[in-house]
C-alpha atoms as a PDB file:
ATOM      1  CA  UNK A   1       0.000   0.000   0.000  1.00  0.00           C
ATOM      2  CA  UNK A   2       1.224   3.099  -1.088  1.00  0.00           C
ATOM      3  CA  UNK A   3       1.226   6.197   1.910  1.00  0.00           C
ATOM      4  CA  UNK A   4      -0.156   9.076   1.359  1.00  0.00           C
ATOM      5  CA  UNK A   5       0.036  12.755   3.506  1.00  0.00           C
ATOM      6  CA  UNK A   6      -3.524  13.154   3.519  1.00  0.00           C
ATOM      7  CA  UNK A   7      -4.964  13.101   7.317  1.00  0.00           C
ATOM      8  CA  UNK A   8      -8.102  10.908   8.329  1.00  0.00           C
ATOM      9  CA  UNK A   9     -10.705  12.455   9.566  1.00  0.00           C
ATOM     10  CA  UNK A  10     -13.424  11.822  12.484  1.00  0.00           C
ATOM     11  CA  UNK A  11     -16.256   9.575  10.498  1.00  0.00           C
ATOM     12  CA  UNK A  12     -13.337   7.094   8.877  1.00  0.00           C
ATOM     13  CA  UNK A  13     -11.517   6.533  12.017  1.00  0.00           C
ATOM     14  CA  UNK A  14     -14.840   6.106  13.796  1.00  0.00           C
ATOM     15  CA  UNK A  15     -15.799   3.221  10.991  1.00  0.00           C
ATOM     16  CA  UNK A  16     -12.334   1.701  11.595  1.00  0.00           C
ATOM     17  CA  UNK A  17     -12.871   1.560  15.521  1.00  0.00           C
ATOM     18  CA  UNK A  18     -16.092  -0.089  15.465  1.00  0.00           C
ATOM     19  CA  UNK A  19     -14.475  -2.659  13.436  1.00  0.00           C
ATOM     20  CA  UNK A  20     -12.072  -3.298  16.106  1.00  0.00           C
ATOM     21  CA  UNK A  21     -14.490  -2.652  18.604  1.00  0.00           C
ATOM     22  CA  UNK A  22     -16.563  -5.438  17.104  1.00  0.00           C
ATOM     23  CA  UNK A  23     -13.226  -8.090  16.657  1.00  0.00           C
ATOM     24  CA  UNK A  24     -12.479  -7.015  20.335  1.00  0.00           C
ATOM     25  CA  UNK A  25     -15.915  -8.305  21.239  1.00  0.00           C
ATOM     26  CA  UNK A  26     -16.029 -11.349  19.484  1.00  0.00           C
ATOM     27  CA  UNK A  27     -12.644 -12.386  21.380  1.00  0.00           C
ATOM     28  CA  UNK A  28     -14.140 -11.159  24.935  1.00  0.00           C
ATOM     29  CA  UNK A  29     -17.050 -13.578  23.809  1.00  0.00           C
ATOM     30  CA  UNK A  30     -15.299 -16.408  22.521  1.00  0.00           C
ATOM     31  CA  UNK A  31     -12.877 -16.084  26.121  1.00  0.00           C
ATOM     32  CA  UNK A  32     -16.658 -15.217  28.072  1.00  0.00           C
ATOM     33  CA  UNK A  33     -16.035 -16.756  31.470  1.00  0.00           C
ATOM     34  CA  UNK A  34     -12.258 -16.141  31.445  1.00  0.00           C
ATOM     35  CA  UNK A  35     -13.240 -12.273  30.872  1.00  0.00           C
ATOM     36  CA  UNK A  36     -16.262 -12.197  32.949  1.00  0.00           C
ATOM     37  CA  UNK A  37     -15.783  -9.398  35.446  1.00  0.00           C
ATOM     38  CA  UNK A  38     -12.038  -9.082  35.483  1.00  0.00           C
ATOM     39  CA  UNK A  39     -11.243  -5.604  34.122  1.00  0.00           C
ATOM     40  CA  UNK A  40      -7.695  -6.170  34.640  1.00  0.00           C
ATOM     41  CA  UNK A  41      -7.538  -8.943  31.671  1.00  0.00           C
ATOM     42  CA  UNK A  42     -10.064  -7.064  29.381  1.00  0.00           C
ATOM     43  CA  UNK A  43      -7.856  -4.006  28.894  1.00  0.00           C
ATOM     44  CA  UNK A  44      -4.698  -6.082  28.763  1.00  0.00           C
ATOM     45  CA  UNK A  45      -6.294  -7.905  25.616  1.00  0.00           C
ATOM     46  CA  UNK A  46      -7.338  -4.198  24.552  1.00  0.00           C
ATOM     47  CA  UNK A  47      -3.753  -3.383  24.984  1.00  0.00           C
ATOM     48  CA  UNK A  48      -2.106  -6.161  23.340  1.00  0.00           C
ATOM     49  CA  UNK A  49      -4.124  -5.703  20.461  1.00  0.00           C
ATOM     50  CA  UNK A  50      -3.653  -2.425  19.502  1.00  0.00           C
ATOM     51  CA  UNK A  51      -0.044  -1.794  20.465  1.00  0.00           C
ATOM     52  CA  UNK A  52       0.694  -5.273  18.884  1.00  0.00           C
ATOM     53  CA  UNK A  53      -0.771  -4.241  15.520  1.00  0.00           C
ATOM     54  CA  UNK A  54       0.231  -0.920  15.601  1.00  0.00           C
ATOM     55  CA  UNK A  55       4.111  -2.118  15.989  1.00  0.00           C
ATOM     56  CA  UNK A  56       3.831  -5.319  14.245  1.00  0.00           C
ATOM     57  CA  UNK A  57       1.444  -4.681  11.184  1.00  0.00           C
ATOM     58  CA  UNK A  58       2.544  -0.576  10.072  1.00  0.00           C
ATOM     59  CA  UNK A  59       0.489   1.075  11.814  1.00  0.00           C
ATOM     60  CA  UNK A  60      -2.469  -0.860  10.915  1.00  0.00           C
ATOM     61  CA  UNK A  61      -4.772  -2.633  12.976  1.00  0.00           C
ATOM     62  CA  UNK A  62      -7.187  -4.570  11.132  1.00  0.00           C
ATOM     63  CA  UNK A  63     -10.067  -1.874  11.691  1.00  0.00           C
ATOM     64  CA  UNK A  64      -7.546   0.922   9.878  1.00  0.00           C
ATOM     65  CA  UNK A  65      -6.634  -1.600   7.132  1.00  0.00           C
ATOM     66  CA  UNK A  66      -9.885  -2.005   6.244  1.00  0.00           C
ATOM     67  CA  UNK A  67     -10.102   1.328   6.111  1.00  0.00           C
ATOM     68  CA  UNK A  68      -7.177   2.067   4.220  1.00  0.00           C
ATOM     69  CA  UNK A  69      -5.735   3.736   7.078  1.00  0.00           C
ATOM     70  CA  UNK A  70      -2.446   3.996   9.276  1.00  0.00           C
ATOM     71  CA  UNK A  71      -1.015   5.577  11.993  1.00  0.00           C
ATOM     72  CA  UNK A  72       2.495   7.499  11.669  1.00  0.00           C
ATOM     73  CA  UNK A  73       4.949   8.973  13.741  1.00  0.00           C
ATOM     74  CA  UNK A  74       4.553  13.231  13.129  1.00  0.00           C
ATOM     75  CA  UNK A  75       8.468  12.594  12.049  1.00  0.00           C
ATOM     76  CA  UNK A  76       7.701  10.363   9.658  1.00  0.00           C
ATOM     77  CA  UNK A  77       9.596   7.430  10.938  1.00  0.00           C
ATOM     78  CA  UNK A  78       7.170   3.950  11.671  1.00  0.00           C
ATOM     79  CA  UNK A  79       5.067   3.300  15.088  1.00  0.00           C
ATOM     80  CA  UNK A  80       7.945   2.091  17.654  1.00  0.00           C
ATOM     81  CA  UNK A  81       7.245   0.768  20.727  1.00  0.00           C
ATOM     82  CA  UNK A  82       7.411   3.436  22.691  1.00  0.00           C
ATOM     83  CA  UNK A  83       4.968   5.297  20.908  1.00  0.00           C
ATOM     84  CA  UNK A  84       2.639   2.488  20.304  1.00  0.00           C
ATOM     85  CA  UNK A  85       2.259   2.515  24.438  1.00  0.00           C
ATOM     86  CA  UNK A  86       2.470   6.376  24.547  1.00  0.00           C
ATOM     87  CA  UNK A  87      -0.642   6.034  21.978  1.00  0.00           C
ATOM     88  CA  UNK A  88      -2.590   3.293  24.078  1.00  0.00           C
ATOM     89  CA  UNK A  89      -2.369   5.441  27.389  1.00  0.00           C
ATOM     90  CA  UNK A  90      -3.376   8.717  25.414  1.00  0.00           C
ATOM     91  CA  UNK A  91      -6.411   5.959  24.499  1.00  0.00           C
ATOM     92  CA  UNK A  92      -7.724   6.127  28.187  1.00  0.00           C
ATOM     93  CA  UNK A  93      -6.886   9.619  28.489  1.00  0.00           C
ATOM     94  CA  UNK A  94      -8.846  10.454  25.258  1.00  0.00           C
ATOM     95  CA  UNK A  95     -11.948   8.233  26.971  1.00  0.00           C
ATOM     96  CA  UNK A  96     -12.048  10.333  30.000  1.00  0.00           C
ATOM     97  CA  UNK A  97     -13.365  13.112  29.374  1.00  0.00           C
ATOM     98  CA  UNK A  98     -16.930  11.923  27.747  1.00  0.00           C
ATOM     99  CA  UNK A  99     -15.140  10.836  24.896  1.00  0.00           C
ATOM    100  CA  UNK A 100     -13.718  14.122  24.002  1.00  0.00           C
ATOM    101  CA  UNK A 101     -10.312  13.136  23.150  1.00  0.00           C
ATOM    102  CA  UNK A 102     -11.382  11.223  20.371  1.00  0.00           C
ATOM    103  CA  UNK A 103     -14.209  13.671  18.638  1.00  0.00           C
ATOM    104  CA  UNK A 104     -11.375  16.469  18.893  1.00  0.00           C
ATOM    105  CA  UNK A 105     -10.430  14.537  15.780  1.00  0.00           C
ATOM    106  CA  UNK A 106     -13.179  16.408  14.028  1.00  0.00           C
ATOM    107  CA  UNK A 107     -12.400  19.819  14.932  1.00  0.00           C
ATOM    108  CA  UNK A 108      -8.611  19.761  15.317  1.00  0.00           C
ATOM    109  CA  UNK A 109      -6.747  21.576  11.757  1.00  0.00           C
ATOM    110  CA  UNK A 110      -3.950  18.296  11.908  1.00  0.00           C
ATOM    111  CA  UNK A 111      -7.281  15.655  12.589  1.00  0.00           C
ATOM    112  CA  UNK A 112      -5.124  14.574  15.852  1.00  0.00           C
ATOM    113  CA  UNK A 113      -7.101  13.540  18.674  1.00  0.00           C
ATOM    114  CA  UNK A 114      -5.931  13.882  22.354  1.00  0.00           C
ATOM    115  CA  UNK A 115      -4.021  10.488  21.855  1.00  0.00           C
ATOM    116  CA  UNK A 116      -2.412  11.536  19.265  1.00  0.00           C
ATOM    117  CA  UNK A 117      -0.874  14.683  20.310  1.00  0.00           C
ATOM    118  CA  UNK A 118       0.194  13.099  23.240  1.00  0.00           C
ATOM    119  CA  UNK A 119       1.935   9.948  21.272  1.00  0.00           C
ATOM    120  CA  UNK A 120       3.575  12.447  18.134  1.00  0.00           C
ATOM    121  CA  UNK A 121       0.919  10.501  15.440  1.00  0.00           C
ATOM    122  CA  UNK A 122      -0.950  11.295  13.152  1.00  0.00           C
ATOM    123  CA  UNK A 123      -3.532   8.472  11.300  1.00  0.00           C
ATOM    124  CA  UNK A 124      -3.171   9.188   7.403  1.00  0.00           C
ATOM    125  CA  UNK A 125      -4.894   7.454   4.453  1.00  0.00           C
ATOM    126  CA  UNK A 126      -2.819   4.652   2.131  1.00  0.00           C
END
């Protein structure tokens, strides 16, 4: 897939998180009892998936690839580690608020939200 500069905006990220929103269900189903109350485990699942993607598959998890979309380092240089955990926690921080860090998207001029600024990303279509 070819990268391009151009940002994503609010309604395609949103369609790429309920895909992973919906893949992240079906697991916490298929694992039911072994999920079942323990918060702990859900968001380490949560974590692993979208740090592991992010690091392991371009930016991409399988929501954004759908999509077309990745996420990038503002430098230009791929998702590291680091940043892929900066990212995550910027997640919950994003959440917080009502959601706000993740509907700045919409409003922002660089389409970052909250999670972004605080990892260096941006998500851009490929």
């Amino acid at each position: 897939m070819s990268e391009s500069n151009i940002k994503a905006g609010f309604w395609i990220r949103f369609v790429a998180a309920l895909i992973d929103g919906l893949i992240l269900m079906a697991v916490g189903f298929v694992l039911g009892g072994l999920l079942k109350n323990n918060q702990f485990l859900s968001t380490l699942i949560g974590a692993l998936y979208y740090i592991g993607f992010w690091v392991k598959n371009d930016g991409m998890t399988p929501g954004k690839k759908v999509m077309k979309l990745k996420v990038v380092r503002v430098d230009g240089k791929p998702i590291d580690w680091m940043t892929a955990i900066l990212r995550y926690i910027g997640y919950i921080v994003s959440a917080i608020p009502l959601l706000l860090g993740f509907i700045w998207v919409a409003f922002d001029k660089n389409k970052q939200g909250f999670h972004d600024k605080i990892a260096g990303t941006y998500v851009v279509k490929v």
